[in-house]
N, C-alpha and C. Protein backbone atom coordinates (compact mmCIF):
# COMPACT_ATOMS: atom_id res chain seq x y z
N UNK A 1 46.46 71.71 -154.33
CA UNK A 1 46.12 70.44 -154.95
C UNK A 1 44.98 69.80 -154.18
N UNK A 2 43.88 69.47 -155.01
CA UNK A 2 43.03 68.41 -154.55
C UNK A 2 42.77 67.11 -154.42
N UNK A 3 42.27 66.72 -153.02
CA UNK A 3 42.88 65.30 -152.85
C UNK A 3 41.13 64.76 -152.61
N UNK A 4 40.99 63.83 -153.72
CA UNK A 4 39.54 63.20 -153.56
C UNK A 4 39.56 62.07 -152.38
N UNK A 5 38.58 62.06 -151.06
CA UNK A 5 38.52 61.14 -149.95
C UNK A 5 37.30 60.17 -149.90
N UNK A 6 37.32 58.72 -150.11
CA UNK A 6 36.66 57.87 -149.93
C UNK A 6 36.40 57.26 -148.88
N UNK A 7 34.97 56.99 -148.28
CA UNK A 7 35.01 56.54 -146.87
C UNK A 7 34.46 54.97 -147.22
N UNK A 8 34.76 53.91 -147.82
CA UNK A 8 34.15 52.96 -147.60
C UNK A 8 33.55 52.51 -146.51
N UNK A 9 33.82 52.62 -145.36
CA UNK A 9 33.10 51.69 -144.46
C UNK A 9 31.71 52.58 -144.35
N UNK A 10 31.42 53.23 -144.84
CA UNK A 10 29.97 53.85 -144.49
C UNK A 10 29.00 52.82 -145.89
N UNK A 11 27.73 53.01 -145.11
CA UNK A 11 27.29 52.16 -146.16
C UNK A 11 27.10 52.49 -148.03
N UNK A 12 27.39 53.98 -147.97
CA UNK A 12 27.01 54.50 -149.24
C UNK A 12 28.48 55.29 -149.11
N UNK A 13 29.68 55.22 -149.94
CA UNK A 13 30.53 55.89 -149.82
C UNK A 13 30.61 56.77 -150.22
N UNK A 14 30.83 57.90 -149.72
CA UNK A 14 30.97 59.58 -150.04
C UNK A 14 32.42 59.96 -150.81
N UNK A 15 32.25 60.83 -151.39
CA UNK A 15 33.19 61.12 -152.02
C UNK A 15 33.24 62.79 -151.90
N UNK A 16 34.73 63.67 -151.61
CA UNK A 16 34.64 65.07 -151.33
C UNK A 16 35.89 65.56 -151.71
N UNK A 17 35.90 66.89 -152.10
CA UNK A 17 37.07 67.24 -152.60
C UNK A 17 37.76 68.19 -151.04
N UNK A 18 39.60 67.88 -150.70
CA UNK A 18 39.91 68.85 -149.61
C UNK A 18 41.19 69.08 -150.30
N UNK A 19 41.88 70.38 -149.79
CA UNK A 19 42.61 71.09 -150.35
C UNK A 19 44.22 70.75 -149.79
N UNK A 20 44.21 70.07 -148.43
CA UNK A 20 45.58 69.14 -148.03
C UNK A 20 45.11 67.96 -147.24
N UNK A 21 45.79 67.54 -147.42
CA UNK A 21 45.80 65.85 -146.72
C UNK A 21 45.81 66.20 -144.97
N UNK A 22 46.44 67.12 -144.66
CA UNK A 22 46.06 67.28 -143.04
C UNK A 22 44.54 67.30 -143.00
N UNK A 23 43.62 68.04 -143.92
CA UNK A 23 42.48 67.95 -143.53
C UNK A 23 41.74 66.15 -143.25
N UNK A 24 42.24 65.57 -144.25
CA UNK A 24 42.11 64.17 -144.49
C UNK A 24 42.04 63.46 -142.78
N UNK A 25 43.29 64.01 -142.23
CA UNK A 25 42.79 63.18 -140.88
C UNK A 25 41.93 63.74 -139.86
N UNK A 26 41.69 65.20 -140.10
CA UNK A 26 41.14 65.47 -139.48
C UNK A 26 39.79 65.23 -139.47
N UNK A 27 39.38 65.12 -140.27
CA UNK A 27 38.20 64.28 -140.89
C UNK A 27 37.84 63.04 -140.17
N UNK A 28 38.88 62.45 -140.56
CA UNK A 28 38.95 60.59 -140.23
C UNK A 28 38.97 60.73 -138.66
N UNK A 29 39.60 61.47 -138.43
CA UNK A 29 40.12 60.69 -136.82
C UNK A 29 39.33 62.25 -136.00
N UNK A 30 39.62 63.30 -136.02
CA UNK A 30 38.68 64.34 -135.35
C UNK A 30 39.60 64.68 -134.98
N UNK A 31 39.21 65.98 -133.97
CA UNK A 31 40.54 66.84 -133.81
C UNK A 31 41.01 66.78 -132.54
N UNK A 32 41.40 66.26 -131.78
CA UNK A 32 41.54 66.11 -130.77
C UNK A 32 40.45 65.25 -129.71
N UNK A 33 40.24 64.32 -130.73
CA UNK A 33 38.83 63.40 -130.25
C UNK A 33 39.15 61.68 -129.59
N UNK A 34 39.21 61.79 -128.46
CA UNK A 34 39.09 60.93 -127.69
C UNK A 34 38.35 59.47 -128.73
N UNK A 35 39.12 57.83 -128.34
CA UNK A 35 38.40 56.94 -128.63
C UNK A 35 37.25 56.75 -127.70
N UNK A 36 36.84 57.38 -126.67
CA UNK A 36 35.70 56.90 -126.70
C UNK A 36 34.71 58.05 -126.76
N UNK A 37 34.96 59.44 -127.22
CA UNK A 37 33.80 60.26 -127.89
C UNK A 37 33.57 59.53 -129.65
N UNK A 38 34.62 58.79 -129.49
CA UNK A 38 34.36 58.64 -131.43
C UNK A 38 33.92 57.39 -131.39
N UNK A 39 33.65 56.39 -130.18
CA UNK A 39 32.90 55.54 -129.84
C UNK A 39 31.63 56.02 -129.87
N UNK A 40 31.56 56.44 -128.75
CA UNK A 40 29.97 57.16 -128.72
C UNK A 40 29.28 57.67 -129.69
N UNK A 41 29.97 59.09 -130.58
CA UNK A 41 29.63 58.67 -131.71
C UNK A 41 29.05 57.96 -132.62
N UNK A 42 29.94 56.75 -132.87
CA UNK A 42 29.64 55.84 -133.65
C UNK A 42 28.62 55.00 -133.22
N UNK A 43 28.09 54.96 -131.40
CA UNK A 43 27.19 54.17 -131.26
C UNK A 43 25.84 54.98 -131.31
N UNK A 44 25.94 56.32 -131.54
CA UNK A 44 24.82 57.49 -131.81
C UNK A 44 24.23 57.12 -133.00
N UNK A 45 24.99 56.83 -134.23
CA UNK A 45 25.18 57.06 -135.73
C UNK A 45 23.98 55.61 -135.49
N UNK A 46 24.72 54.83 -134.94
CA UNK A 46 24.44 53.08 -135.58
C UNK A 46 23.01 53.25 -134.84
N UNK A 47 22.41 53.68 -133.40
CA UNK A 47 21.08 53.51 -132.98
C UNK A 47 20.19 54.86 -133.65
N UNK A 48 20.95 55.54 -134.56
CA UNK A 48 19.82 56.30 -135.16
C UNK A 48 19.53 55.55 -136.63
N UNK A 49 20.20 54.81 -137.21
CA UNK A 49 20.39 54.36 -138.29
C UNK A 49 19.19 53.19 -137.80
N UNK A 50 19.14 52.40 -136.76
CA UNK A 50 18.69 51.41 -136.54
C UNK A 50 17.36 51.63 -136.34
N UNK A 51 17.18 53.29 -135.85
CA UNK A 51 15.38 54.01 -135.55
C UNK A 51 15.07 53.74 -136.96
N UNK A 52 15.86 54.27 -137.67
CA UNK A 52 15.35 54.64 -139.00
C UNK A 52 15.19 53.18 -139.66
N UNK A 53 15.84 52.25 -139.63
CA UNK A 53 15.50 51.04 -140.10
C UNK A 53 14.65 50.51 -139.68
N UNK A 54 14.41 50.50 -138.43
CA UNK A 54 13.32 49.17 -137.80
C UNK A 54 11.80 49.98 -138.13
N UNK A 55 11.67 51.86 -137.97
CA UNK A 55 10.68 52.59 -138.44
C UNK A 55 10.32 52.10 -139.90
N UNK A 56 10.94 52.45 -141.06
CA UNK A 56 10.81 51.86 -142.12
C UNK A 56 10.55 50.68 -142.41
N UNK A 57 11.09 49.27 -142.13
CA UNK A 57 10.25 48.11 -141.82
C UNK A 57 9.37 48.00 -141.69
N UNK A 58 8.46 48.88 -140.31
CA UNK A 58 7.85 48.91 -140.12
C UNK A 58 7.36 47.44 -138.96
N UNK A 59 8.66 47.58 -137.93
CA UNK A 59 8.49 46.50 -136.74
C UNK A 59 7.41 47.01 -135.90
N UNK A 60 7.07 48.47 -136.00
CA UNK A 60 5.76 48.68 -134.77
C UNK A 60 4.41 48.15 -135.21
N UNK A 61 4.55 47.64 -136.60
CA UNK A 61 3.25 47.38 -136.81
C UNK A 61 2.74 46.09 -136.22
N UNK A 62 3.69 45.40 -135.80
CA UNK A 62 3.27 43.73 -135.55
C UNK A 62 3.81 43.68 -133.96
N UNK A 63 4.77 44.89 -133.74
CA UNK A 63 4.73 44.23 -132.22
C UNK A 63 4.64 45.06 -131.22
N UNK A 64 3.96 46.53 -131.72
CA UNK A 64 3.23 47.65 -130.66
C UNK A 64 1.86 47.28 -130.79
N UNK A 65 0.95 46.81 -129.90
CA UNK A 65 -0.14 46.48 -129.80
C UNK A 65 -0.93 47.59 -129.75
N UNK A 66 -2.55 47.52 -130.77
CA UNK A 66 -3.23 48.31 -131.09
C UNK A 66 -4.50 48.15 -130.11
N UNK A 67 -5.07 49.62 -129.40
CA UNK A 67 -5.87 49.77 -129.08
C UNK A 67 -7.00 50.78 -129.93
N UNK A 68 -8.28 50.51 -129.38
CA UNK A 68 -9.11 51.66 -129.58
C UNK A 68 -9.00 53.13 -128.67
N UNK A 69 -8.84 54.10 -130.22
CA UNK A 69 -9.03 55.14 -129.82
C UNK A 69 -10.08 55.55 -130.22
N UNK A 70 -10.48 57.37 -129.99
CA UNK A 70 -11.33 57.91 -130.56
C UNK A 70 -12.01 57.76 -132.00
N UNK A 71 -10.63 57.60 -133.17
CA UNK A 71 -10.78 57.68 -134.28
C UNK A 71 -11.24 56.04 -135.03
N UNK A 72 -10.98 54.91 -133.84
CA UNK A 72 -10.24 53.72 -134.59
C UNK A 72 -9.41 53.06 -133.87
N UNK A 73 -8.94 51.65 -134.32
CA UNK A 73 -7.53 51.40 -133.73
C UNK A 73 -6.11 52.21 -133.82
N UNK A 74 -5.40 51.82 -133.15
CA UNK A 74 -4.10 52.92 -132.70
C UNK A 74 -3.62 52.52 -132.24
N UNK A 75 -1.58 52.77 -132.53
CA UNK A 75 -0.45 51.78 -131.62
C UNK A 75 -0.95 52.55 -129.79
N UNK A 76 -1.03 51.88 -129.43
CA UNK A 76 -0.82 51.49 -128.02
C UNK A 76 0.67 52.15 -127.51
N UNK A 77 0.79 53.18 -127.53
CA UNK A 77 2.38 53.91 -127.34
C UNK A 77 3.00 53.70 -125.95
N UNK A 78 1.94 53.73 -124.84
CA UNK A 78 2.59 53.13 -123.64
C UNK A 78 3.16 51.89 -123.69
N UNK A 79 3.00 50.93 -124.79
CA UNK A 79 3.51 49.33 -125.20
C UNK A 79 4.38 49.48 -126.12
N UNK A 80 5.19 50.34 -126.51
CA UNK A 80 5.46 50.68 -127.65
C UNK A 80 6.23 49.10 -127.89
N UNK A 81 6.17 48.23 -128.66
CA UNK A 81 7.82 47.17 -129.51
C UNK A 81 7.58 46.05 -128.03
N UNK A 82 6.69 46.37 -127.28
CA UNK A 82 6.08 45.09 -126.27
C UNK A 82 5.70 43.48 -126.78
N UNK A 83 5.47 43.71 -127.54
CA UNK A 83 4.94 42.50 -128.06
C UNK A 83 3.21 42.29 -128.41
N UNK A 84 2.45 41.17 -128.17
CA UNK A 84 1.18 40.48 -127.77
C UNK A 84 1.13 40.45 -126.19
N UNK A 85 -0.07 41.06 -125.64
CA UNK A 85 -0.26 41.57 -124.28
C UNK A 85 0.03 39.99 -123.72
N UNK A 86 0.38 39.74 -122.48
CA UNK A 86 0.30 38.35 -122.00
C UNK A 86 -0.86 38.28 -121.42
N UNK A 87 -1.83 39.24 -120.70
CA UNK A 87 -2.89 39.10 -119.89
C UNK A 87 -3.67 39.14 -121.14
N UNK A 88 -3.83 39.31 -122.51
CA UNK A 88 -5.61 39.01 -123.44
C UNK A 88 -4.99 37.33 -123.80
N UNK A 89 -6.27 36.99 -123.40
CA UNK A 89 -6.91 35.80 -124.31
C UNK A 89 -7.37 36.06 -125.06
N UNK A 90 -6.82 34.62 -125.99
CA UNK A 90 -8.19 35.17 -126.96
C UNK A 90 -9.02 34.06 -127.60
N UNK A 91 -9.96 34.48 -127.97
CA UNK A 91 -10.67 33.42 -128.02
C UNK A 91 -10.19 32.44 -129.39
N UNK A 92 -10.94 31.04 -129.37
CA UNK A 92 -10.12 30.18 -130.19
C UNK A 92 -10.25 31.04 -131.89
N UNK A 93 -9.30 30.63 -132.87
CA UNK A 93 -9.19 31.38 -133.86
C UNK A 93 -10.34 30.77 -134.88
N UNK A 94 -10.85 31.34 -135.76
CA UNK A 94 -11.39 31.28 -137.04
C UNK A 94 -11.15 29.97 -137.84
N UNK A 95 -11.97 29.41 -138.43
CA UNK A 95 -11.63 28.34 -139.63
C UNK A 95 -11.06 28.84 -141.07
N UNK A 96 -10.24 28.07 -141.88
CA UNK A 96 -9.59 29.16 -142.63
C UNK A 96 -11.15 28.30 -143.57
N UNK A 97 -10.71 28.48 -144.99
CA UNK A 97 -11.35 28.30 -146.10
C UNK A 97 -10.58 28.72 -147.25
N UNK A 98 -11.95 28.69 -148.20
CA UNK A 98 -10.80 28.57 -149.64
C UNK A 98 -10.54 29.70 -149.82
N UNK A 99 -11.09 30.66 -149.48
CA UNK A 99 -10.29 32.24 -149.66
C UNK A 99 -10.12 33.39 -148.31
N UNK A 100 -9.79 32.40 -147.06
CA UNK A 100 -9.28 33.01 -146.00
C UNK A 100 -8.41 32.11 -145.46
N UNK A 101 -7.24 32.50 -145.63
CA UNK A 101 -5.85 31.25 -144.61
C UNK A 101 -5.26 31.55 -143.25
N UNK A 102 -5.42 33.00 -143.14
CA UNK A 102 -4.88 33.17 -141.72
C UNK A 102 -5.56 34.94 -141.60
N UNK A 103 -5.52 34.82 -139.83
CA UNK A 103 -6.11 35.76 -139.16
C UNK A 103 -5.66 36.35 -138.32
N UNK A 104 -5.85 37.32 -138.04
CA UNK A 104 -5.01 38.50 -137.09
C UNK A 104 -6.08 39.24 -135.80
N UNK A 105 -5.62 39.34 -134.93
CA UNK A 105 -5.83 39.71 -133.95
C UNK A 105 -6.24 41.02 -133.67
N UNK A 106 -6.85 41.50 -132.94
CA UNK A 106 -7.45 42.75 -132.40
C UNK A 106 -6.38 43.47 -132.29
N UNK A 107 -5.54 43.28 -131.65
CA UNK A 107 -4.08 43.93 -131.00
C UNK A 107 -3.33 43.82 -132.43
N UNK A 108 -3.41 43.24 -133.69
CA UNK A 108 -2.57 43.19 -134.28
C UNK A 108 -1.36 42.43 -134.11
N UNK A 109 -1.34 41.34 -132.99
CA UNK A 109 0.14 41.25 -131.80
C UNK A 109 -0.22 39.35 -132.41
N UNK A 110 -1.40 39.28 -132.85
CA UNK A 110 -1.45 37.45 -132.65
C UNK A 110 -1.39 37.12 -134.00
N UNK A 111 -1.24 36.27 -134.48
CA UNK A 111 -1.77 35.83 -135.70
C UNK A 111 -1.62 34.00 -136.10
N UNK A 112 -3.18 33.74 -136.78
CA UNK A 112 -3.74 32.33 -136.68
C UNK A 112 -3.42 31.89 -138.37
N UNK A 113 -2.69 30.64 -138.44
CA UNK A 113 -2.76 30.17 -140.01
C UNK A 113 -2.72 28.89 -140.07
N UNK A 114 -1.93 28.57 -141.05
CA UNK A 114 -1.72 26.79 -141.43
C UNK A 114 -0.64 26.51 -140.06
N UNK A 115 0.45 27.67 -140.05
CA UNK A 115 1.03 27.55 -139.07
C UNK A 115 1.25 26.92 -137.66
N UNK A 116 -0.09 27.49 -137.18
CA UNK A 116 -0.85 27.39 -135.69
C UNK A 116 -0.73 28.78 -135.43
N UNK A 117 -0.52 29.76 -134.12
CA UNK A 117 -0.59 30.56 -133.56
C UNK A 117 0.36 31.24 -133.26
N UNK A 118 1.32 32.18 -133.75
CA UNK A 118 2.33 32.93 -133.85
C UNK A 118 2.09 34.38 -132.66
N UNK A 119 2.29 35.12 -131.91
CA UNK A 119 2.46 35.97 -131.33
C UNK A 119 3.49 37.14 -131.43
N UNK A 120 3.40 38.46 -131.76
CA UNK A 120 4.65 39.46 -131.88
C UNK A 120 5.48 39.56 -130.53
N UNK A 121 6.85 39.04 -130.41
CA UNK A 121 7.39 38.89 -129.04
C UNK A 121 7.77 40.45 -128.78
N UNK A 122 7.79 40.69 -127.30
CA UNK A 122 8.48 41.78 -126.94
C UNK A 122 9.80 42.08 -127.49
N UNK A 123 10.19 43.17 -128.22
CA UNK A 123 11.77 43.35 -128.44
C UNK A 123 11.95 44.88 -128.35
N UNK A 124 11.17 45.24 -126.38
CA UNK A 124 12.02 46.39 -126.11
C UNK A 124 13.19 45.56 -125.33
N UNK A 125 13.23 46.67 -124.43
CA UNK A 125 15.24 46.35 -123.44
C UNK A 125 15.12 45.91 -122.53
N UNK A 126 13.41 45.31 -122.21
CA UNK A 126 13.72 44.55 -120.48
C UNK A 126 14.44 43.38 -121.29
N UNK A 127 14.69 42.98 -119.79
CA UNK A 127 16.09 41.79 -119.80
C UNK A 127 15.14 40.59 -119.49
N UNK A 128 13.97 40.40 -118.98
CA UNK A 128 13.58 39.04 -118.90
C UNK A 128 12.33 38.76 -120.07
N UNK A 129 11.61 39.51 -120.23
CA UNK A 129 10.65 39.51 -121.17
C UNK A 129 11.15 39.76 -122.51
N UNK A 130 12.12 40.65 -122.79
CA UNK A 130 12.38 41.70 -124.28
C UNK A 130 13.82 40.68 -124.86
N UNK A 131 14.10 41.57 -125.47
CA UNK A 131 15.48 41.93 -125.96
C UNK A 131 16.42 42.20 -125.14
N UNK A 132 16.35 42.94 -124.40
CA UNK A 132 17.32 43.21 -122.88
C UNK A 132 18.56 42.07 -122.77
N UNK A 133 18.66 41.03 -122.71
CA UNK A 133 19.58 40.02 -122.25
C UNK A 133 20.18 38.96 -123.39
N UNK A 134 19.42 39.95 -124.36
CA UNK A 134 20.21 39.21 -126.12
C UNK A 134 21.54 40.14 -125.92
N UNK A 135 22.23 39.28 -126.89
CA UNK A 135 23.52 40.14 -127.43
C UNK A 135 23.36 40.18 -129.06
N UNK A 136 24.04 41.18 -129.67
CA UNK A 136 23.95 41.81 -130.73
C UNK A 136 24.01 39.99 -131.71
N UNK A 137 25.01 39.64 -131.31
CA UNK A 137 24.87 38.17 -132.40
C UNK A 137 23.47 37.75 -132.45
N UNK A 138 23.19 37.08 -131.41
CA UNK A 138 22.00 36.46 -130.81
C UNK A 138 20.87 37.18 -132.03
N UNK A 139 20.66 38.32 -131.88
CA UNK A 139 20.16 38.86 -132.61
C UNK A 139 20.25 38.52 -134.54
N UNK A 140 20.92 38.85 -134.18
CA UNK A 140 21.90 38.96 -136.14
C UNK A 140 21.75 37.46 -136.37
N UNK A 141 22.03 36.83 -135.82
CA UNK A 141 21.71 35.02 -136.24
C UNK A 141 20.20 34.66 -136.07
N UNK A 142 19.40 34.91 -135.18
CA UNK A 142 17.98 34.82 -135.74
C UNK A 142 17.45 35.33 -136.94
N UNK A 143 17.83 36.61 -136.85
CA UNK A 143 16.83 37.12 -138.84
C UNK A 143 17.68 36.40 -139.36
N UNK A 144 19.18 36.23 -139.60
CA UNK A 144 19.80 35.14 -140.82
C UNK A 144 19.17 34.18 -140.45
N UNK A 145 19.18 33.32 -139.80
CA UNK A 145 18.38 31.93 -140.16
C UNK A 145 17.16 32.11 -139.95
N UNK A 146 15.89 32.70 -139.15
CA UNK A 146 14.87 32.19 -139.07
C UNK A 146 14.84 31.99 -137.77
N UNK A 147 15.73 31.17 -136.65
CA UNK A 147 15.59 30.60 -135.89
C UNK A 147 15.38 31.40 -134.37
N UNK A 148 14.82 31.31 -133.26
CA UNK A 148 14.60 32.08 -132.15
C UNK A 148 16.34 32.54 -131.42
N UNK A 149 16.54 33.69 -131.04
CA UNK A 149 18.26 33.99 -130.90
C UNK A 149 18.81 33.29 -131.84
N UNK A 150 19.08 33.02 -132.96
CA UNK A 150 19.60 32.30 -134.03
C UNK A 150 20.31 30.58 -133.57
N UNK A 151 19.17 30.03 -132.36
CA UNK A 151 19.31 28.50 -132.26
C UNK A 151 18.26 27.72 -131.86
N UNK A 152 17.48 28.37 -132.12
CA UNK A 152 16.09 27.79 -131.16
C UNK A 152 14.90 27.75 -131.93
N UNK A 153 13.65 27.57 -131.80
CA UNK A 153 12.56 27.01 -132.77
C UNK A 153 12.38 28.23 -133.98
N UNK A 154 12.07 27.94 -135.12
CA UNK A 154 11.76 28.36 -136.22
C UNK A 154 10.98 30.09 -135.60
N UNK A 155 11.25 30.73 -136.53
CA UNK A 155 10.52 32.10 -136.09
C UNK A 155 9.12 32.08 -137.49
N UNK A 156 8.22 32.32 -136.72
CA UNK A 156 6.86 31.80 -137.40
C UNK A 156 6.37 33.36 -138.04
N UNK A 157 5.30 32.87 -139.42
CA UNK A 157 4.73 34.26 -140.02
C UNK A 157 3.76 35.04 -138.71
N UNK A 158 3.81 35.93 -139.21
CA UNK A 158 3.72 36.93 -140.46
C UNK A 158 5.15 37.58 -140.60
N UNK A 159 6.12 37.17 -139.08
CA UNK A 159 7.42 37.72 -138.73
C UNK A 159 8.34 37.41 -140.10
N UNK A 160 8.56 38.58 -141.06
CA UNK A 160 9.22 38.80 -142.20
C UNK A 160 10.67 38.69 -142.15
N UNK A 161 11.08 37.62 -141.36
CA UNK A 161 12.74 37.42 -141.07
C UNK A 161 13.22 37.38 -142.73
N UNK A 162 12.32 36.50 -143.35
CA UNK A 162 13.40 35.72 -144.92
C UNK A 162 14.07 37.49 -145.73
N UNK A 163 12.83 38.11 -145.79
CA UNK A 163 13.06 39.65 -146.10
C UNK A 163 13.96 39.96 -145.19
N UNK A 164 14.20 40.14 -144.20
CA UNK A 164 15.21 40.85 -143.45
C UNK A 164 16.91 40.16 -143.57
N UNK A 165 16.51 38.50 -143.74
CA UNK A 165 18.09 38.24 -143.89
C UNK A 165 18.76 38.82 -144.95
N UNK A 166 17.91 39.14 -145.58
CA UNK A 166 18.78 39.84 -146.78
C UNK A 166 19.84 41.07 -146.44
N UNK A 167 19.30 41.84 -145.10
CA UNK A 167 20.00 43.06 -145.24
C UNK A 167 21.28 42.19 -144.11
N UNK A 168 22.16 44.10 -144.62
CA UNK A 168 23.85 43.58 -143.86
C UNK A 168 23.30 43.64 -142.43
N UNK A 169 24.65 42.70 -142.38
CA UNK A 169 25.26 42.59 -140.89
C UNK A 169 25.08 43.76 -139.79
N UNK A 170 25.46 44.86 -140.18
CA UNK A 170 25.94 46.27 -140.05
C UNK A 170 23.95 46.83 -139.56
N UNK A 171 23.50 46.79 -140.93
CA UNK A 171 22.14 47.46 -140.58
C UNK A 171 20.87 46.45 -139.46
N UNK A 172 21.37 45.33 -139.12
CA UNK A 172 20.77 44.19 -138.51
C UNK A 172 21.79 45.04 -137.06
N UNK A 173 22.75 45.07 -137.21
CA UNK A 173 23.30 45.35 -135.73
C UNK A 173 22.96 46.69 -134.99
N UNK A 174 22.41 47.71 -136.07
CA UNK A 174 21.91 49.02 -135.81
C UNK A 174 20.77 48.92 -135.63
N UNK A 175 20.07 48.01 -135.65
CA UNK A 175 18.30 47.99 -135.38
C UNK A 175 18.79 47.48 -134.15
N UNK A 176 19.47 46.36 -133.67
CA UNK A 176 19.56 45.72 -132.92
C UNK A 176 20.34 46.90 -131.53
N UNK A 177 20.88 48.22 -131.73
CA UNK A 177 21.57 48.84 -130.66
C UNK A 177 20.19 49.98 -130.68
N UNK A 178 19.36 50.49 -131.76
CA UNK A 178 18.28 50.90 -131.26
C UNK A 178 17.52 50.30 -130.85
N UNK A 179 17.34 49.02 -130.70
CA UNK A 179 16.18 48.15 -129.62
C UNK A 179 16.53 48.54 -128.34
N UNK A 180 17.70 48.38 -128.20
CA UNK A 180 18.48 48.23 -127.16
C UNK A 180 17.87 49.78 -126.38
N UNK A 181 17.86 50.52 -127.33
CA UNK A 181 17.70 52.12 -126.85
C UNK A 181 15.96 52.16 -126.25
N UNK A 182 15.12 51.42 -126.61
CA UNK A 182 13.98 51.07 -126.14
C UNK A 182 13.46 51.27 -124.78
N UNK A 183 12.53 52.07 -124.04
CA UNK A 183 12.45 51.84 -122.89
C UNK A 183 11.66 50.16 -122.63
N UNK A 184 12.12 49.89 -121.38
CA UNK A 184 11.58 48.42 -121.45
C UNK A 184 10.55 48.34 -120.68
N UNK A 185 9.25 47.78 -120.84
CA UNK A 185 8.15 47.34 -120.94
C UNK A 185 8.40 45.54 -120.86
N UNK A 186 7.57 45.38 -118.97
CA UNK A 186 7.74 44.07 -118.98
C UNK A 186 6.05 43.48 -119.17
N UNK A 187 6.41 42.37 -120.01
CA UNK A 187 5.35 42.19 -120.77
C UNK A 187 5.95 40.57 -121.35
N UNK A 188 5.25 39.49 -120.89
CA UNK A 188 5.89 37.90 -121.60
C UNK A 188 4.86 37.46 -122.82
N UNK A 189 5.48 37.78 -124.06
CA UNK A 189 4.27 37.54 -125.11
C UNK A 189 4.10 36.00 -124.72
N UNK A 190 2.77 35.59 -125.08
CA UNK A 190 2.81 34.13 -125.39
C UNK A 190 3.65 33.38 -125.76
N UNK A 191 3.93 32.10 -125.87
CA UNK A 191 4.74 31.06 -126.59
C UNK A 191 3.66 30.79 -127.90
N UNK A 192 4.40 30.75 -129.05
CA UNK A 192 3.84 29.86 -130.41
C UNK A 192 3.14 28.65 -129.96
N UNK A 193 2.19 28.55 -130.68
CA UNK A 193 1.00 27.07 -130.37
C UNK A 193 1.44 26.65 -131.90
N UNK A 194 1.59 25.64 -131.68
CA UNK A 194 1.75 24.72 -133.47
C UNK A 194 0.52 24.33 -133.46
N UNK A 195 0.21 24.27 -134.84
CA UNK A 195 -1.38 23.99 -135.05
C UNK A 195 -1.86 22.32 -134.71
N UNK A 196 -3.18 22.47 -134.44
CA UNK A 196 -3.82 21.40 -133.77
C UNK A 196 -4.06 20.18 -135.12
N UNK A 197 -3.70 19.13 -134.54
CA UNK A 197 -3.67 17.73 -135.79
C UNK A 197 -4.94 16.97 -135.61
């Protein structure tokens, strides 16, 4: 007899046909598998899930800083998820007009609008500059609201939080354990400048 097995908690539930229900736990629970290999596991699953999310996003574009290479500009891979360098200045930004509103930076890392001056913050794993000394909430409550660690000043464009609150809990906490996986790069992006009155 065949017994159809549903895994809800995965994000897309699978469905498979097995021939006894012993297989069923073996499945579920593993065969002689320790809670914390099926920890590990599960924290393998969630920081590859989280490569693959934050890749697709496409977070290196705004906060791996671009240098010149041979060809052109190019992520800066020794900076990889660093942020806006703290040592470039830069010089004061552009006037907008009627068909230019905001401007971007050499590095790709700054950007000038109605706003004022936004910077891509570090979010590898050092602990004083990065991500390093967030906790997974901290995290998960900034893209839901907007706000810096989800209590602190507004998180400014081009940073696509409103798009991101949309996704789950779950895929926000898996970007957030592959940050974590980040080598860390100490590096203090700028602070936001609110625009001049």
């Amino acid at each position: 007899m065949k017994h159809h097995v549903v895994l809800p908690h995965l994000h897309t539930a699978f469905r498979f046909s097995v021939k006894k229900p012993a297989v069923v736990g073996l499945i579920l629970f593993g065969v002689g598998g320790s809670p914390a290999v099926l920890a590990a596991s599960s924290n393998a699953d969630a920081v590859s899930r989280g490569a693959y999310l934050a890749n697709s996003f496409g977070c290196a574009d705004c906060h791996t800083p671009m240098k010149m290479g041979p060809k052109g500009p190019e992520p800066d891979q020794s900076r990889a998820l660093s942020g806006h360098p703290e040592q470039l200045k830069l010089s004061p930004s552009p006037k907008a007009d009627e068909s230019w509103a905001w401007f971007g930076s050499v590095t790709n890392t700054a950007y000038a609008g109605p706003w004022g001056i936004s910077y891509a913050a570090n979010i590898t794993s050092d602990k004083e500059t990065g991500l390093g000394a967030w906790n997974e909430d901290d995290f998960v409550h900034a893209i839901k609201t907007g706000k810096h660690a989800g209590v602190g000043r507004p998180i400014m464009p081009p940073m696509p939080w409103s798009a991101m609150s949309h996704m789950t809990e779950d895929d926000l906490r898996a970007i957030f354990h592959y940050l974590q996986t980040v080598p860390p790069v100490r590096n203090r992006a700028p602070d936001y400048q609110p625009p001049v009155q």
